[in-house]
PDB file of N, CA and C in Angstrom:
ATOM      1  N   UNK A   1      11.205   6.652   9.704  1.00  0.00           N
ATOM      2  CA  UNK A   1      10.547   5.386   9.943  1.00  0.00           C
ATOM      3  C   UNK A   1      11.285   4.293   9.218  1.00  0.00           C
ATOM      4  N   UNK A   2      11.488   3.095   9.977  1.00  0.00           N
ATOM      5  CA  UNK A   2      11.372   2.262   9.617  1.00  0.00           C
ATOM      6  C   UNK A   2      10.925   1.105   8.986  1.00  0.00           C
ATOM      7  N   UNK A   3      11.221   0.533   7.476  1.00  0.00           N
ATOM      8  CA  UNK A   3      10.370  -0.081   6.685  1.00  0.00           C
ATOM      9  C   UNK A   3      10.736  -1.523   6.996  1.00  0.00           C
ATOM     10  N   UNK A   4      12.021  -1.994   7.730  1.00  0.00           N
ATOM     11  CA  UNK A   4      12.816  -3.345   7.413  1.00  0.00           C
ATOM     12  C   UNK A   4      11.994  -4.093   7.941  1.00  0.00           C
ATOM     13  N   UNK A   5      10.432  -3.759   8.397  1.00  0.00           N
ATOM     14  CA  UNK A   5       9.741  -5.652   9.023  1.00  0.00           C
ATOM     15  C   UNK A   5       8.580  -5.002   8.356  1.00  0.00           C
ATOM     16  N   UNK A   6       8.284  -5.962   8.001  1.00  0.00           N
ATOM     17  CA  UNK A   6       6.874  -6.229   7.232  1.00  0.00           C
ATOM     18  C   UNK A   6       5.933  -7.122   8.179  1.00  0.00           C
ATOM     19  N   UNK A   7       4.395  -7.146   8.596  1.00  0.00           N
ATOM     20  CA  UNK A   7       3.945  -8.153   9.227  1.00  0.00           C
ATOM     21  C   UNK A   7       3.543  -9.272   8.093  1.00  0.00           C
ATOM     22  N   UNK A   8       4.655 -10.647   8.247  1.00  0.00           N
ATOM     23  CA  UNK A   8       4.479 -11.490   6.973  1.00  0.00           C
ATOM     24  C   UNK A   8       2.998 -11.667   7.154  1.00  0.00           C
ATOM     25  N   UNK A   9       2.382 -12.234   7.962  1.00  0.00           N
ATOM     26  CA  UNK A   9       0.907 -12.859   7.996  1.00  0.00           C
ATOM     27  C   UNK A   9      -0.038 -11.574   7.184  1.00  0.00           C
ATOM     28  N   UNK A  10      -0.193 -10.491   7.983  1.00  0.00           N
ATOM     29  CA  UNK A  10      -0.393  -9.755   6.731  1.00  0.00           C
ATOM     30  C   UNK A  10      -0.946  -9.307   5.364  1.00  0.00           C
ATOM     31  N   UNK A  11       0.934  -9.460   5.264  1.00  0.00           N
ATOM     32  CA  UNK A  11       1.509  -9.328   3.877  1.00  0.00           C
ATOM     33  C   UNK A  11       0.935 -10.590   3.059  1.00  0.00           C
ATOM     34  N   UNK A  12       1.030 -12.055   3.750  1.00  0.00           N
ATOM     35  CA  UNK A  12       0.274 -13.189   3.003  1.00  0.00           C
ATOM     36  C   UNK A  12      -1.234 -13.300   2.773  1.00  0.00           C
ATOM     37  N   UNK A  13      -1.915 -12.714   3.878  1.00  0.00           N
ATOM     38  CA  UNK A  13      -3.493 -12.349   3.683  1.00  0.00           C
ATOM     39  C   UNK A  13      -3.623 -11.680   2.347  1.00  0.00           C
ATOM     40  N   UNK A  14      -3.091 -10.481   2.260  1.00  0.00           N
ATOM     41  CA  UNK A  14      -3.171  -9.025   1.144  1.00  0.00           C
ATOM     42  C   UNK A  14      -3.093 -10.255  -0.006  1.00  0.00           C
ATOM     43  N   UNK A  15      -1.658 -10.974  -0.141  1.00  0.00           N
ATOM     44  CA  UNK A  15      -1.857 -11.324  -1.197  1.00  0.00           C
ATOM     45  C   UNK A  15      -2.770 -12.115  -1.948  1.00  0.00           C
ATOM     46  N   UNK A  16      -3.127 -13.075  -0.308  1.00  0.00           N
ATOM     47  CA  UNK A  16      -4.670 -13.812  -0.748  1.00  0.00           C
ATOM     48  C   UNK A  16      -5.648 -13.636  -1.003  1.00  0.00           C
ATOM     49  N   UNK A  17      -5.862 -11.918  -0.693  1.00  0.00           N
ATOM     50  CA  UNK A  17      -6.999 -11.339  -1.331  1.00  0.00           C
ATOM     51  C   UNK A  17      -6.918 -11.134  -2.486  1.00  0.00           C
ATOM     52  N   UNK A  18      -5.691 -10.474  -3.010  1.00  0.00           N
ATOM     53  CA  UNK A  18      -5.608  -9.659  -4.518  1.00  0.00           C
ATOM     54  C   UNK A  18      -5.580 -11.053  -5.546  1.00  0.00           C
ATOM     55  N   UNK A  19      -5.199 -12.569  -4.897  1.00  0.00           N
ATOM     56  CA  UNK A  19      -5.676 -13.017  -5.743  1.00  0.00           C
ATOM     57  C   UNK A  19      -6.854 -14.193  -5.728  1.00  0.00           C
ATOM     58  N   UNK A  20      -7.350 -13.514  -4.911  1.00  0.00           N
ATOM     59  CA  UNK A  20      -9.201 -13.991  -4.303  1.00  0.00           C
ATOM     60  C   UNK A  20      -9.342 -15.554  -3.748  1.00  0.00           C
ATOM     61  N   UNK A  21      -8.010 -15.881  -3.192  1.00  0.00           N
ATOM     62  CA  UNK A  21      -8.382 -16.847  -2.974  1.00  0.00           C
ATOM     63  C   UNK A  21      -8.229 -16.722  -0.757  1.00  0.00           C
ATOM     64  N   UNK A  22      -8.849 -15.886  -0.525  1.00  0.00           N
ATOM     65  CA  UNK A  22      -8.507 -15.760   0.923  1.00  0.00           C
ATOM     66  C   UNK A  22     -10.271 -16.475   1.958  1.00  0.00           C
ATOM     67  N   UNK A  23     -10.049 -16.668   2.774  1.00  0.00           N
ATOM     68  CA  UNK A  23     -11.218 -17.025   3.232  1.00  0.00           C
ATOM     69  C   UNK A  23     -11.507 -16.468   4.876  1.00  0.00           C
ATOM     70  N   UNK A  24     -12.574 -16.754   5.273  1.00  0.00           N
ATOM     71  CA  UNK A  24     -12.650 -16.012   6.612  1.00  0.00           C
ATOM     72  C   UNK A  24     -12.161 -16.519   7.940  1.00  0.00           C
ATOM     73  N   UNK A  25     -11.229 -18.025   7.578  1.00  0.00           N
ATOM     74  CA  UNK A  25     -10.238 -17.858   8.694  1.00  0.00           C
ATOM     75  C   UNK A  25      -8.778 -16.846   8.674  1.00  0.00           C
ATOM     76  N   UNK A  26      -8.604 -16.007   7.667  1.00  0.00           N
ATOM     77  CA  UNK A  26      -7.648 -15.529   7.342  1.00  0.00           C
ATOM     78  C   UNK A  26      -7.726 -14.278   8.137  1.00  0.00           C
ATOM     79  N   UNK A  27      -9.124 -13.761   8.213  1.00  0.00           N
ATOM     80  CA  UNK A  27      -9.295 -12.714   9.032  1.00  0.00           C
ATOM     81  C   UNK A  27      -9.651 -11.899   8.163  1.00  0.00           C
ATOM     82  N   UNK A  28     -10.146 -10.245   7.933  1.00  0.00           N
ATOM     83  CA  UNK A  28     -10.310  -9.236   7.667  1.00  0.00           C
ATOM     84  C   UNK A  28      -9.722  -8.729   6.431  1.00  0.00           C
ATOM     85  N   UNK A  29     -10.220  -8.217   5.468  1.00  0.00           N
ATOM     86  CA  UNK A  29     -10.049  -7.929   4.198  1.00  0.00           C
ATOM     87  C   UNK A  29      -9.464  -6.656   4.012  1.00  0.00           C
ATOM     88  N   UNK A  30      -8.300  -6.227   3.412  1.00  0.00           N
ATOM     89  CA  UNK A  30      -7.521  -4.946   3.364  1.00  0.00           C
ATOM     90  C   UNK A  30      -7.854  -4.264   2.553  1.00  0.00           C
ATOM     91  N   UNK A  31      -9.125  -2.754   2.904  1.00  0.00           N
ATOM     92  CA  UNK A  31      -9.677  -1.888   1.736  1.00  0.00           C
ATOM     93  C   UNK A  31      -8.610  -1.020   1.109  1.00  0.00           C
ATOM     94  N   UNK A  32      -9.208  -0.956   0.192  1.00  0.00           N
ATOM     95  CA  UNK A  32      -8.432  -0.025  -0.808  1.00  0.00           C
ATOM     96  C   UNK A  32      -8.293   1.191  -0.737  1.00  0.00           C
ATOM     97  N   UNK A  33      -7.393   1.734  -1.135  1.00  0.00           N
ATOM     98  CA  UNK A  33      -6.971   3.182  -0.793  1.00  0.00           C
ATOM     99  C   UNK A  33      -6.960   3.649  -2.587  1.00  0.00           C
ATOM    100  N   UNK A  34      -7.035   4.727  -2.633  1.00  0.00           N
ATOM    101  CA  UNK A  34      -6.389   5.634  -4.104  1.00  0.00           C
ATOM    102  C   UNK A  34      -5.236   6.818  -4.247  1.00  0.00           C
ATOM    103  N   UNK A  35      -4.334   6.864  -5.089  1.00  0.00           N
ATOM    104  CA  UNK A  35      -3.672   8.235  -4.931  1.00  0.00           C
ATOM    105  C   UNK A  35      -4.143   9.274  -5.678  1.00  0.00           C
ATOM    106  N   UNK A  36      -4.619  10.204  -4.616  1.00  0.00           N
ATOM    107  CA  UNK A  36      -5.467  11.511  -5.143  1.00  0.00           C
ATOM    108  C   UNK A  36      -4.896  12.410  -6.083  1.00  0.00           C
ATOM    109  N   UNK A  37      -5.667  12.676  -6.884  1.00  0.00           N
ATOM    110  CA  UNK A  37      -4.948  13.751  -7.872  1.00  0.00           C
ATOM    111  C   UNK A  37      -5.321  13.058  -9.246  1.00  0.00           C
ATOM    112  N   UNK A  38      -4.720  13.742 -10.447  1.00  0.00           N
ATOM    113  CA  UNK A  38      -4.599  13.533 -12.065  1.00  0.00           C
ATOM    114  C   UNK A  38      -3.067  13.363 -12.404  1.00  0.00           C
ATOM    115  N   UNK A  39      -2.411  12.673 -12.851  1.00  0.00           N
ATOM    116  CA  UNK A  39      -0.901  12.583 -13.051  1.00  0.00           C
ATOM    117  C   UNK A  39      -0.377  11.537 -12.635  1.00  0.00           C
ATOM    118  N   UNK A  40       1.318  12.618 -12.235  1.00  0.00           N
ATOM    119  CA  UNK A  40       1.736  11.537 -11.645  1.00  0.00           C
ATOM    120  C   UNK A  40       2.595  11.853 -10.153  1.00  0.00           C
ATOM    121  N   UNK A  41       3.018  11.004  -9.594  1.00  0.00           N
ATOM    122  CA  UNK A  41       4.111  11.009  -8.300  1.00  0.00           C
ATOM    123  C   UNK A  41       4.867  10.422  -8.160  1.00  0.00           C
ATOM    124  N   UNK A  42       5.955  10.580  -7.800  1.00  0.00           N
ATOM    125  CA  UNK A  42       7.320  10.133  -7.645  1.00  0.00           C
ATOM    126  C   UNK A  42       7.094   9.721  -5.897  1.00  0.00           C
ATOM    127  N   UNK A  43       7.579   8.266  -6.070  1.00  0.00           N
ATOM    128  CA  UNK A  43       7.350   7.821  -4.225  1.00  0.00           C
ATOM    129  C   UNK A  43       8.942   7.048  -4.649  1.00  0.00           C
ATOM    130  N   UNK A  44       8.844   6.665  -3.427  1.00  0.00           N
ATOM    131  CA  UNK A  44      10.327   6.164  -2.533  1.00  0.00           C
ATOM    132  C   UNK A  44       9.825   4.438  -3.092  1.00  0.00           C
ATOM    133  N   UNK A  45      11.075   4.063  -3.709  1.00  0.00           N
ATOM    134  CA  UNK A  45      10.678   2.297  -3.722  1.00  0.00           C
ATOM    135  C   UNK A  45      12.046   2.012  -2.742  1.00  0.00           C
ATOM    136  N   UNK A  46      11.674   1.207  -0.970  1.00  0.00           N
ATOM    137  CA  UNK A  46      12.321   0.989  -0.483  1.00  0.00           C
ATOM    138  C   UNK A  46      13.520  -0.502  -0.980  1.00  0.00           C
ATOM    139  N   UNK A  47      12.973  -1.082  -2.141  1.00  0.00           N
ATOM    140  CA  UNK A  47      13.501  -2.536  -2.448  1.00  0.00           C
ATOM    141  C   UNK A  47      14.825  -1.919  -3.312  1.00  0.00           C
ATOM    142  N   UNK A  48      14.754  -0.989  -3.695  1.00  0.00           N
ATOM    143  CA  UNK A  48      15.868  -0.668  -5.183  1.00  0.00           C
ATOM    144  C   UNK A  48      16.532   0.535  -4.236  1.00  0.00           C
ATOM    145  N   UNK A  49      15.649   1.120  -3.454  1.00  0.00           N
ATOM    146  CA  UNK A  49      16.387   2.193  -3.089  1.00  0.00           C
ATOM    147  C   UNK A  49      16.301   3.551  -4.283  1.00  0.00           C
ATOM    148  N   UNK A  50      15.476   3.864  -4.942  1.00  0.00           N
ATOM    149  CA  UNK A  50      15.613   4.827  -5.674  1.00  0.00           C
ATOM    150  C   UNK A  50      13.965   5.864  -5.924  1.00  0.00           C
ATOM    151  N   UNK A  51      13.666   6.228  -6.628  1.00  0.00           N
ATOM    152  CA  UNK A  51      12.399   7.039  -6.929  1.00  0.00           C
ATOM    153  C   UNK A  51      12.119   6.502  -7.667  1.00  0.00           C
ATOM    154  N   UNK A  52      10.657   6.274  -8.122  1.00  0.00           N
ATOM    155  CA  UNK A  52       9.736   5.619  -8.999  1.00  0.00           C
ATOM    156  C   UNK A  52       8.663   6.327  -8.956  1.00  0.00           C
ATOM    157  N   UNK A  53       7.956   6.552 -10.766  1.00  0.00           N
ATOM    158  CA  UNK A  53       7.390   7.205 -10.750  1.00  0.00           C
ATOM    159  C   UNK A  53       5.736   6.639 -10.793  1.00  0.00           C
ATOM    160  N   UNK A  54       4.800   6.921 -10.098  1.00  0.00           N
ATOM    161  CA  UNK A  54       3.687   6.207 -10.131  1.00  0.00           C
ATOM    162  C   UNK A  54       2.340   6.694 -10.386  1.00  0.00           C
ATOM    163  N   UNK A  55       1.481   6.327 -11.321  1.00  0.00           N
ATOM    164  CA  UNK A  55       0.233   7.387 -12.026  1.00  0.00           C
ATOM    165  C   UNK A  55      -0.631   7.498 -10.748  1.00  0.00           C
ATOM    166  N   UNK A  56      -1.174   8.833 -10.946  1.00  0.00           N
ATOM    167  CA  UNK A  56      -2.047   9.257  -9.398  1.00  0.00           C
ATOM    168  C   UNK A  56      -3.170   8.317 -10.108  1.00  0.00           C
ATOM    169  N   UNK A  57      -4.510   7.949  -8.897  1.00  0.00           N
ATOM    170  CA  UNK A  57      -5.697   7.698  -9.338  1.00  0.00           C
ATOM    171  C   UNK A  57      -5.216   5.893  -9.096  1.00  0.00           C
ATOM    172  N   UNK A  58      -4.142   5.645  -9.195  1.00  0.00           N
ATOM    173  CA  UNK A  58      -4.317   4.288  -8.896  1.00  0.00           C
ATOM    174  C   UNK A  58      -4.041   3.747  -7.779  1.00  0.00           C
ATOM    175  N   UNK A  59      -5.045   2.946  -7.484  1.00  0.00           N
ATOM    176  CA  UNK A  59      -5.779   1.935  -6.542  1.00  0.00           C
ATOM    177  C   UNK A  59      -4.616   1.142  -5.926  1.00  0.00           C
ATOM    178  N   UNK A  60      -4.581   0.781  -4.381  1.00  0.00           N
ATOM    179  CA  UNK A  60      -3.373   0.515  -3.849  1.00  0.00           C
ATOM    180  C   UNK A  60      -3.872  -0.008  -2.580  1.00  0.00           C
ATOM    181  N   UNK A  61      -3.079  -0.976  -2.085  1.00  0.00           N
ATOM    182  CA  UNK A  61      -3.230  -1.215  -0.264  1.00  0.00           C
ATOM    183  C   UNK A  61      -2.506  -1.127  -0.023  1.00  0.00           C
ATOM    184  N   UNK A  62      -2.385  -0.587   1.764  1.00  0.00           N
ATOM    185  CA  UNK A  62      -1.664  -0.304   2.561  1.00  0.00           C
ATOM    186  C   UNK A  62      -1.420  -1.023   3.566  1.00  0.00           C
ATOM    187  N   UNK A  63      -0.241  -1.228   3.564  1.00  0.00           N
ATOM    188  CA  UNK A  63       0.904  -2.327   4.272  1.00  0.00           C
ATOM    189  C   UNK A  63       0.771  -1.798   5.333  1.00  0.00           C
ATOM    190  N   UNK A  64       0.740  -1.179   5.358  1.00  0.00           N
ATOM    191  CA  UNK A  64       1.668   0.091   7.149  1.00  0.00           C
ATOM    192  C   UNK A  64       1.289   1.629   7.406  1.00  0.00           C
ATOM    193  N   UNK A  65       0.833   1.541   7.926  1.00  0.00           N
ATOM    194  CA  UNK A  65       0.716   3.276   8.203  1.00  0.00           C
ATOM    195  C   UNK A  65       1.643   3.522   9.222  1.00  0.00           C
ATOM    196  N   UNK A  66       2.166   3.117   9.920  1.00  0.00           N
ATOM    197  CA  UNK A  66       2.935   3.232  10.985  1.00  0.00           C
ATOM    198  C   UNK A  66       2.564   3.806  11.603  1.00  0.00           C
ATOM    199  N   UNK A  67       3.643   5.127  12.476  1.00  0.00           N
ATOM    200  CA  UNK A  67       3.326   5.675  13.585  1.00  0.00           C
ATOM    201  C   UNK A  67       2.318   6.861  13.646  1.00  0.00           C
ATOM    202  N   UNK A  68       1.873   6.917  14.534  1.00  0.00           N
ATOM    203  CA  UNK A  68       0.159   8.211  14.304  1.00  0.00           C
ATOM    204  C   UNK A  68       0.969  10.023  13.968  1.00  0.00           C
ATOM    205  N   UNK A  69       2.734   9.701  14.311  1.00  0.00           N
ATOM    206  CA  UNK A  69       3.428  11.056  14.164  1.00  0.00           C
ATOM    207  C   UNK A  69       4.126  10.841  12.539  1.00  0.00           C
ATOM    208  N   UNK A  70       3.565   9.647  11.900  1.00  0.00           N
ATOM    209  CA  UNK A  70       4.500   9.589  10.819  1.00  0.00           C
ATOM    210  C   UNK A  70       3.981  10.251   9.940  1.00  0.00           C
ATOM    211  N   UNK A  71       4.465  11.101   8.976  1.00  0.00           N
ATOM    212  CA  UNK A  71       3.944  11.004   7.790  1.00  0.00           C
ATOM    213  C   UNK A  71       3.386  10.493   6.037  1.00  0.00           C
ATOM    214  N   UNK A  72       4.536   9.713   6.368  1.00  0.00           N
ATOM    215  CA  UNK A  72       4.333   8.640   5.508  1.00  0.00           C
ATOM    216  C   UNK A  72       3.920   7.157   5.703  1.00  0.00           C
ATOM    217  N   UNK A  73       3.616   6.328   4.494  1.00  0.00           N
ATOM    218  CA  UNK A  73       3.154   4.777   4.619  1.00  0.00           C
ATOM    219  C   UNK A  73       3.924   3.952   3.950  1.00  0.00           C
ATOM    220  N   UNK A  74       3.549   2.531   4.073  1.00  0.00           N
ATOM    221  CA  UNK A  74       4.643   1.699   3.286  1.00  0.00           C
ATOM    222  C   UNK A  74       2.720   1.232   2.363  1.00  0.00           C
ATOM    223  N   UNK A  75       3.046   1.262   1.303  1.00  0.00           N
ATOM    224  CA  UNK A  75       1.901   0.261  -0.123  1.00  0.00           C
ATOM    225  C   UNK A  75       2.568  -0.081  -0.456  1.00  0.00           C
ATOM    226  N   UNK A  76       1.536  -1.120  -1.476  1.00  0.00           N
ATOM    227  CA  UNK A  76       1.525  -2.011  -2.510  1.00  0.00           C
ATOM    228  C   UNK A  76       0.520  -2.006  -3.498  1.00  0.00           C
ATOM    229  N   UNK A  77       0.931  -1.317  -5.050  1.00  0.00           N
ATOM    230  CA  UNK A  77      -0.066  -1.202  -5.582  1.00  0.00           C
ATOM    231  C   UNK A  77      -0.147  -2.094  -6.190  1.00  0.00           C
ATOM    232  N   UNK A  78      -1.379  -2.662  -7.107  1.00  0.00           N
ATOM    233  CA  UNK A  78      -2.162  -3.423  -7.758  1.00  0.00           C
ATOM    234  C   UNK A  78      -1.136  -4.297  -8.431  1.00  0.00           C
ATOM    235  N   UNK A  79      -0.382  -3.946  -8.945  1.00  0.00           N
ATOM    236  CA  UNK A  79       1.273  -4.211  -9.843  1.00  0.00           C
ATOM    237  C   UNK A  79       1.869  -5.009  -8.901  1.00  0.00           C
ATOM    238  N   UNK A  80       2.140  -4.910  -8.056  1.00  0.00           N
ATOM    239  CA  UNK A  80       2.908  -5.515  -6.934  1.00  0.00           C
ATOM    240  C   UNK A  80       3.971  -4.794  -6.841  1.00  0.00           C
ATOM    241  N   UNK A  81       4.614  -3.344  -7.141  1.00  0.00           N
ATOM    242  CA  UNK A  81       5.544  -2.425  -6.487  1.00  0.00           C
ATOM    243  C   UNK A  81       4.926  -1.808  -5.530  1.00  0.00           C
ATOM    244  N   UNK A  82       6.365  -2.040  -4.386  1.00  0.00           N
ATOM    245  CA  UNK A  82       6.083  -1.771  -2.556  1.00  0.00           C
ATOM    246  C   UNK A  82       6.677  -0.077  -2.910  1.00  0.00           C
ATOM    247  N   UNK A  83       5.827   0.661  -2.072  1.00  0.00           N
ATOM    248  CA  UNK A  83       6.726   2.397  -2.088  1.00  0.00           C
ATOM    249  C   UNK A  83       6.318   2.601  -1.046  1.00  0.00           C
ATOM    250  N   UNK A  84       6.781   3.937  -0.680  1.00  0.00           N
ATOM    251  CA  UNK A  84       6.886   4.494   0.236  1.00  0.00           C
ATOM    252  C   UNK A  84       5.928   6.221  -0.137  1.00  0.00           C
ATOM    253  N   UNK A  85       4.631   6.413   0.717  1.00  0.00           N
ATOM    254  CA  UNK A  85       4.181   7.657   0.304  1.00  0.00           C
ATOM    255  C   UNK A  85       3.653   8.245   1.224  1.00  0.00           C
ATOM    256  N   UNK A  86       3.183   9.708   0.943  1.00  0.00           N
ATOM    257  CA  UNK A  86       2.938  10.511   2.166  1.00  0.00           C
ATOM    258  C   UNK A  86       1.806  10.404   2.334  1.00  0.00           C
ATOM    259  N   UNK A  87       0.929  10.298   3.704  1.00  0.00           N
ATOM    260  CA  UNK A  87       0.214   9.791   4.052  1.00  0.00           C
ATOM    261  C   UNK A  87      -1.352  10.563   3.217  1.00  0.00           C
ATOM    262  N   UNK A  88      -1.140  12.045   3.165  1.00  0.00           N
ATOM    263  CA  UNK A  88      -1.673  12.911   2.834  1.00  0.00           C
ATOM    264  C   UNK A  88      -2.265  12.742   1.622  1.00  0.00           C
ATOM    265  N   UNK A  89      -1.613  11.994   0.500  1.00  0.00           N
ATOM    266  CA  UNK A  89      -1.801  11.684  -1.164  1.00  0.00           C
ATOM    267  C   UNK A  89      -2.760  10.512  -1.092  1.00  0.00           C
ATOM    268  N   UNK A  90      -3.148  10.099  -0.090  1.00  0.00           N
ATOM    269  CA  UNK A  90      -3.892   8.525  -0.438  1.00  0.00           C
ATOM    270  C   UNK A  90      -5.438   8.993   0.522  1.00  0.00           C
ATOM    271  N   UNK A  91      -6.383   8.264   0.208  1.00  0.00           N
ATOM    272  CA  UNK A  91      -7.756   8.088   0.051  1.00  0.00           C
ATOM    273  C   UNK A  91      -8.444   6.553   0.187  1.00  0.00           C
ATOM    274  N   UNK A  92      -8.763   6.476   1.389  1.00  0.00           N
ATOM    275  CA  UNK A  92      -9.585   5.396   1.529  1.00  0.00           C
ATOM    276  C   UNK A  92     -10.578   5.326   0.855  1.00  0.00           C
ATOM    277  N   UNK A  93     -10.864   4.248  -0.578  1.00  0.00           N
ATOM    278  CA  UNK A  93     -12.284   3.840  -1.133  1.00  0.00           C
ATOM    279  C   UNK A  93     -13.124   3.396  -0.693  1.00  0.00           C
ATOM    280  N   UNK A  94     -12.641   1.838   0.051  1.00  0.00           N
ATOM    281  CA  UNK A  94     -13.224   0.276   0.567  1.00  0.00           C
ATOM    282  C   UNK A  94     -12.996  -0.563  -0.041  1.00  0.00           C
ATOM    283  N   UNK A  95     -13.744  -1.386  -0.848  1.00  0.00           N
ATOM    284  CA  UNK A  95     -14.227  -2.371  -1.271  1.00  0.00           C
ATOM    285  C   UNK A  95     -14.523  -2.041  -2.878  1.00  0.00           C
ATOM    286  N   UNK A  96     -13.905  -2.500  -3.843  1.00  0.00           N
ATOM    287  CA  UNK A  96     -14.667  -2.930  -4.793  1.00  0.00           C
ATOM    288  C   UNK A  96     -15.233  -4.146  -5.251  1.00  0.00           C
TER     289      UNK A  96
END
């Protein structure tokens, strides 16, 4: 899969949520996901190109799920590092 397009509009909503200033012409609010488990995981950071290691249990939105055959996603956790993870490790919360 391909990560090189991002949907900017989006990507500018997400950020207007995380920093609460979004409103309801913006459209629809992006729930939160978690990475399951105790520890940690090593995901793909597509910006550096290398592995990064990231504590399970933390709270994240999702950019992209892409294709319904993919296995992996493109996030953004709370921090603002973009990775790349398998679809399988993450957990829809909602809303806090």
């Amino acid at each position: 899969m391909s990560w090189d397009y991002i949907d900017e509009k989006q990507f500018k909503n997400l950020l207007k949520q995380i920093n609460g200033t979004i409103t309801e012409k913006d459209g629809e609010l992006v729930p939160y996901h978690v990475i399951k488990g105790e520890g940690e995981i090593w995901c793909y950071q597509p910006t550096i190109k290398s592995m990064i290691r990231i504590a399970r249990s933390t709270p994240i939105y999702v950019l992209s799920l892409g294709a319904e055959k993919d296995h992996s996603c493109l996030a953004l956790s709370t921090e603002g590092t973009v990775f790349i993870i398998d679809k399988d490790e993450i957990e829809e919360i909602g809303f806090n």
